[in-house]
C-alpha atoms as a PDB file:
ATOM      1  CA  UNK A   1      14.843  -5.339  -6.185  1.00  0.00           C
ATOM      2  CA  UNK A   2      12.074  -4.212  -4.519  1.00  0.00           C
ATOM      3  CA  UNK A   3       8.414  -3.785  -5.927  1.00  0.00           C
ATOM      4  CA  UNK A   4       4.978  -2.158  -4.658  1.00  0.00           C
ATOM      5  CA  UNK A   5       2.382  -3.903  -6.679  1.00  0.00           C
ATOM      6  CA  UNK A   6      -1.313  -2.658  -6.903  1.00  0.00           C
ATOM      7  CA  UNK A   7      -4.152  -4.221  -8.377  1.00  0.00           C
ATOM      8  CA  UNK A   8      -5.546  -1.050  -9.969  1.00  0.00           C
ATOM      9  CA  UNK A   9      -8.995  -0.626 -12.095  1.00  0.00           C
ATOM     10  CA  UNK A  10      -6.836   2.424 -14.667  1.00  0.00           C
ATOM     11  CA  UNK A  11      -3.538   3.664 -13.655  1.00  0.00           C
ATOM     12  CA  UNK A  12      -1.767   6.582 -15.676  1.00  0.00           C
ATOM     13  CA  UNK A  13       1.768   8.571 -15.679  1.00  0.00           C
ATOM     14  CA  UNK A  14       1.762  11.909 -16.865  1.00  0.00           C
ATOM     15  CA  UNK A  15       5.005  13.846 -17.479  1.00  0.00           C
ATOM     16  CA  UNK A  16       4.820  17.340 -18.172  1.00  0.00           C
ATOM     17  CA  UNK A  17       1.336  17.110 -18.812  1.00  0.00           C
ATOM     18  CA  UNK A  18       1.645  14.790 -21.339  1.00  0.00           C
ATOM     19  CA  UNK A  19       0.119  10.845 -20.342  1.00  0.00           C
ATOM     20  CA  UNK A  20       3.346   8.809 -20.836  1.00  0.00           C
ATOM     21  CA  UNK A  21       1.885   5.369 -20.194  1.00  0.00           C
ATOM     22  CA  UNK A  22      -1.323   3.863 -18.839  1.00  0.00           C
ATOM     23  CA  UNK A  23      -3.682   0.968 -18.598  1.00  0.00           C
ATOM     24  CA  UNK A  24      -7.121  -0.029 -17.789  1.00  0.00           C
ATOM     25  CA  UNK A  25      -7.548  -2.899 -15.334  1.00  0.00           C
ATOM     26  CA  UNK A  26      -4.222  -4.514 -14.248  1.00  0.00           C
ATOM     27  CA  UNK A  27      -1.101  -3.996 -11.995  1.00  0.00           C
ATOM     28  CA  UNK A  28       0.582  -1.147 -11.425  1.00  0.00           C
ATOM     29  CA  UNK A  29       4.096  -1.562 -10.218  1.00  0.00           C
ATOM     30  CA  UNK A  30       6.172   0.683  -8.710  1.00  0.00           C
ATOM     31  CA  UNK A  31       9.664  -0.889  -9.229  1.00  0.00           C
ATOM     32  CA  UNK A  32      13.218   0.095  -7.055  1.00  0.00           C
ATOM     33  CA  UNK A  33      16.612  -1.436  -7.483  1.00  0.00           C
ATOM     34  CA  UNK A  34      19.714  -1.875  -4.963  1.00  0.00           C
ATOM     35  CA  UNK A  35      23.199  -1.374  -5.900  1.00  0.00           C
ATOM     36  CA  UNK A  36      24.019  -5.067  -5.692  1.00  0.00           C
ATOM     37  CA  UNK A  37      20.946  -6.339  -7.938  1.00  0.00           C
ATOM     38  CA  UNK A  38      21.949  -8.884 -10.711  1.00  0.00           C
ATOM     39  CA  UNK A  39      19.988 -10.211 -13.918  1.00  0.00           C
ATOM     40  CA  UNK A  40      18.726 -13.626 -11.076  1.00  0.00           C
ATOM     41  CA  UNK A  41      16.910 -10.364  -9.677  1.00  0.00           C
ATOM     42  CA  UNK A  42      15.160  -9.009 -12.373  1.00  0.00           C
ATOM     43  CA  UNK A  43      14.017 -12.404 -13.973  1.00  0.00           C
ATOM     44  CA  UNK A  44      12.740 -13.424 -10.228  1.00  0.00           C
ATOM     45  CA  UNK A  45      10.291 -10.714  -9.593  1.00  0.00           C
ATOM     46  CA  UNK A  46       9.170 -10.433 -13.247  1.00  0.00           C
ATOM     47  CA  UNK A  47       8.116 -14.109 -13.069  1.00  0.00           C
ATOM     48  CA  UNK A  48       6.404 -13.556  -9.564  1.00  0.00           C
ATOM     49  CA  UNK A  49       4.346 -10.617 -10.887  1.00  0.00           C
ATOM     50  CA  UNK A  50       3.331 -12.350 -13.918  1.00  0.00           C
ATOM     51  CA  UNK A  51       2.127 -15.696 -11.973  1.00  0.00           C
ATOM     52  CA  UNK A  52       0.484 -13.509  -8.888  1.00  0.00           C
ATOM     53  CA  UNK A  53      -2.623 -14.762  -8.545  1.00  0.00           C
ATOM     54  CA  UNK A  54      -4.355 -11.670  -7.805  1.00  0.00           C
ATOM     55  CA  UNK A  55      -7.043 -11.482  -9.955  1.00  0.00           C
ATOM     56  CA  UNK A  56     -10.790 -12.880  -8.947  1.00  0.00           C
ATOM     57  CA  UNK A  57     -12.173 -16.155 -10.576  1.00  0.00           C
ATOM     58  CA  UNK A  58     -15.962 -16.800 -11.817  1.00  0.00           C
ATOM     59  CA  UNK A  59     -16.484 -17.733  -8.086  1.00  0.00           C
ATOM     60  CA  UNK A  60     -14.701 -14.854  -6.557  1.00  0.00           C
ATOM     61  CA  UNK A  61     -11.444 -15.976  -5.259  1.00  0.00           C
ATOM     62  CA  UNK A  62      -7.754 -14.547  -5.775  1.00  0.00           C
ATOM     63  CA  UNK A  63      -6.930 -17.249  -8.636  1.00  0.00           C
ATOM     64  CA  UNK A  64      -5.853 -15.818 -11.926  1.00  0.00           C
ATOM     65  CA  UNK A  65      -2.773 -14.134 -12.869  1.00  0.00           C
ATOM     66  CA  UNK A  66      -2.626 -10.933 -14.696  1.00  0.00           C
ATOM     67  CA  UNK A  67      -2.339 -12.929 -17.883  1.00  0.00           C
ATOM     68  CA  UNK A  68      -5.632 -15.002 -17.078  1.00  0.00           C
ATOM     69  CA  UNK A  69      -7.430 -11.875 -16.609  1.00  0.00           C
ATOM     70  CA  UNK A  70      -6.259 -10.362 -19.691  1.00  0.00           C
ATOM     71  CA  UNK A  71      -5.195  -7.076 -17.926  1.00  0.00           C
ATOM     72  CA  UNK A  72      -2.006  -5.161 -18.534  1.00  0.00           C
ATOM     73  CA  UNK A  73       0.665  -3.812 -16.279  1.00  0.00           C
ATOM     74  CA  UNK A  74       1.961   0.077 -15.876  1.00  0.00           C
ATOM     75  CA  UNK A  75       5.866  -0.619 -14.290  1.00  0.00           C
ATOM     76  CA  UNK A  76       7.310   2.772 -13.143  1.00  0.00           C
ATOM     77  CA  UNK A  77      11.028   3.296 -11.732  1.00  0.00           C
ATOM     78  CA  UNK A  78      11.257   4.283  -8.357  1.00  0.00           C
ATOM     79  CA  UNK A  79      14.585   4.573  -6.828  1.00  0.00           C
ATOM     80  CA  UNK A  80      12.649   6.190  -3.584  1.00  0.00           C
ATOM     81  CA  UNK A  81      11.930   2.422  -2.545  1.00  0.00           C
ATOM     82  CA  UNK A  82      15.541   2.086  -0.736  1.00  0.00           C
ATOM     83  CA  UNK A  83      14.930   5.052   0.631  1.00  0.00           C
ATOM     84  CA  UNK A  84      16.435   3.998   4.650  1.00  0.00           C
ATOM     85  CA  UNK A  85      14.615   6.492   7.093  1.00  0.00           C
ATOM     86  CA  UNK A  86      15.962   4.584  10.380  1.00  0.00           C
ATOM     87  CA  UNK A  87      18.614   7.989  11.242  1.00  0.00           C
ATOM     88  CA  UNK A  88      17.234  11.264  10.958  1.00  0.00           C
ATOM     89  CA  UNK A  89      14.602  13.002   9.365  1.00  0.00           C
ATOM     90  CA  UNK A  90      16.033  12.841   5.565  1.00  0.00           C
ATOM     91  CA  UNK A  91      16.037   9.453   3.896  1.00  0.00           C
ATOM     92  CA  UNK A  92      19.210   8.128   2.506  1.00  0.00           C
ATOM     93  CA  UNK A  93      19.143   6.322  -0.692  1.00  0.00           C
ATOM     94  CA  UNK A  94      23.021   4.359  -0.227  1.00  0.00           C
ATOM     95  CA  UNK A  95      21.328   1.368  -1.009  1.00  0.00           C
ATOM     96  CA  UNK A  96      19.260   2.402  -4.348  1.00  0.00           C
ATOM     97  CA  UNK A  97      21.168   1.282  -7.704  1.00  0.00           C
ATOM     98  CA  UNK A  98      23.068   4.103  -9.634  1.00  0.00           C
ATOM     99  CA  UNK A  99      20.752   5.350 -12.047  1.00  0.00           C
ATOM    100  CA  UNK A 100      22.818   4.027 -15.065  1.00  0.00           C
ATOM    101  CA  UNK A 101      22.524   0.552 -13.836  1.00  0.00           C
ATOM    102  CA  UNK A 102      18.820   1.052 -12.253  1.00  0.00           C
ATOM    103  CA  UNK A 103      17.661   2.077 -16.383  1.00  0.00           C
ATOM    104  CA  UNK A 104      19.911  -0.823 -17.615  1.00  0.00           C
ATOM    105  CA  UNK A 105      17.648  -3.412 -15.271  1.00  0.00           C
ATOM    106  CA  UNK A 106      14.868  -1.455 -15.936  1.00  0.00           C
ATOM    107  CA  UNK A 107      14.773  -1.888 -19.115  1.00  0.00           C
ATOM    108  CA  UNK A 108      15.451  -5.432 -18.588  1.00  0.00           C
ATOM    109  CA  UNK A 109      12.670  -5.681 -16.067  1.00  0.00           C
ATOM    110  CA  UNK A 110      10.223  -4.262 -19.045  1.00  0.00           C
ATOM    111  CA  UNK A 111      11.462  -7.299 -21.665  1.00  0.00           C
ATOM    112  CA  UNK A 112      10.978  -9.820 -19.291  1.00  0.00           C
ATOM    113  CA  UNK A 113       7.346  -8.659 -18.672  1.00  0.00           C
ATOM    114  CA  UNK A 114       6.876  -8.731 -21.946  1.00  0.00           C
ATOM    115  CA  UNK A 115       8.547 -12.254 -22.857  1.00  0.00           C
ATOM    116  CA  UNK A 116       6.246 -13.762 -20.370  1.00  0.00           C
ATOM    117  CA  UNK A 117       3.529 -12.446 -22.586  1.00  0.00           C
ATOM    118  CA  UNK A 118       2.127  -9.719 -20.888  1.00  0.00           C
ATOM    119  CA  UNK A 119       1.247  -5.964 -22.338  1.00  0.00           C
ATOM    120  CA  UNK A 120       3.210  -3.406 -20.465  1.00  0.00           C
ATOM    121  CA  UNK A 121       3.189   0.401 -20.688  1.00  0.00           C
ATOM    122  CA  UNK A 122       6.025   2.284 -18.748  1.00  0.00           C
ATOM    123  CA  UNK A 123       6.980   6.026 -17.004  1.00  0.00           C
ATOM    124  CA  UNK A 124       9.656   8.365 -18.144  1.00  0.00           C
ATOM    125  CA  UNK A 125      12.885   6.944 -16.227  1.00  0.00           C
ATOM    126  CA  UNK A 126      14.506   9.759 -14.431  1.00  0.00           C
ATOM    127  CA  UNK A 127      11.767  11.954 -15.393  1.00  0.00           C
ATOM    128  CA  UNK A 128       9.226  13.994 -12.693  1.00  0.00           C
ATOM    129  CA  UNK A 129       6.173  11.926 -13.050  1.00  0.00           C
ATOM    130  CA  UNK A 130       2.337  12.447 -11.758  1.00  0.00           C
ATOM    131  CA  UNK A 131       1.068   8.789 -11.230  1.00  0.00           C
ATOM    132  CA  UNK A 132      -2.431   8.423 -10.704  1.00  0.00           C
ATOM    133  CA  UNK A 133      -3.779   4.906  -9.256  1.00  0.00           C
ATOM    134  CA  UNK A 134      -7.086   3.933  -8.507  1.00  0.00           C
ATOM    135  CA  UNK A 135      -6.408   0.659  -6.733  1.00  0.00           C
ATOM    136  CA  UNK A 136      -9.085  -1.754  -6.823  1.00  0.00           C
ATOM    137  CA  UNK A 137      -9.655  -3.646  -3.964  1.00  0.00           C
ATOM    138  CA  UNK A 138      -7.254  -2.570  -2.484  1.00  0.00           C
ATOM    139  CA  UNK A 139      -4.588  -4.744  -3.244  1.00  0.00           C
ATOM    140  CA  UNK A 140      -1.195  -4.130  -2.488  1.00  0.00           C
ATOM    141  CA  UNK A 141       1.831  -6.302  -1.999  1.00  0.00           C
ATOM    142  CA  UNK A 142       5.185  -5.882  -1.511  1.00  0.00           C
ATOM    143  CA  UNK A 143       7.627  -8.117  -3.046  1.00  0.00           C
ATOM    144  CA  UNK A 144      11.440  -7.959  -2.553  1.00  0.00           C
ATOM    145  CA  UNK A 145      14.224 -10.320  -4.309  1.00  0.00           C
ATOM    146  CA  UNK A 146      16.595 -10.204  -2.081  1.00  0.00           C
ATOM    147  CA  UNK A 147      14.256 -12.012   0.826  1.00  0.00           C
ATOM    148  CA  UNK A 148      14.540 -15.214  -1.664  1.00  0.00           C
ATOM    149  CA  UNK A 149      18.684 -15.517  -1.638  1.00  0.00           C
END
């Protein structure tokens, strides 16, 4: 699993013209999955987003977690994230889960957010989205399971 996360000030998805999910201050995470991702996976990154301490304290310093801050996060499927552009000009997405299986962890991905207590608005899966970030910061990590194992 791979994940683009963005400390944003509002974040929104709109799908044809209609806003499908957004949030004020918070995280916006841009979430891919490999063929060969497992439950271990999902319930990794989901605890490393929630515990990121990426938030600013009273004194100014990276120390809260979303959940500290009271801020929410927007988690939208994107299967472009295993895109491989190493040969040729046109990426090749081998690695990126089937999309059964990608909305099946998705899905997943969302619960566990939510089990760990935080309030999280979603995308259209499969859908053609406009996502509109305004990052704050900026602040942008990338996280990848599959570095851990």
């Amino acid at each position: 699993m791979r994940a683009v996360v963005q400390r944003v000030i509002r974040a929104s998805v709109t799908v044809e013209g209609k806003v499908v999910g957004e949030i004020g201050r918070g995280l916006m995470v841009l979430i891919g999955f490999k063929r060969t991702d497992t439950l271990a996976d999902v319930e990794y990154l989901a605890d490393k987003i929630a515990h990121l301490r990426v938030f600013e304290d009273a004194l100014g310093k990276m120390n809260l977690s979303i959940k500290e801050a009271g801020c929410q996060v927007l988690a939208v499927s994107q299967f472009t994230l295993y895109g491989d552009c190493r040969k040729g000009r046109r990426p090749s997405f081998y690695d990126a889960a089937s999309p059964e299986n990608a909305r099946k962890l998705y899905e997943i991905f969302i619960k566990e957010l939510e089990k760990l207590g935080l309030k999280v608005a979603t995308g259209c899966f499969r859908e053609y989205m406009k996502v509109e970030i305004i990052n704050d910061g900026p602040v942008t990590l990338l996280l990848d399971s599959n570095k851990i194992f």
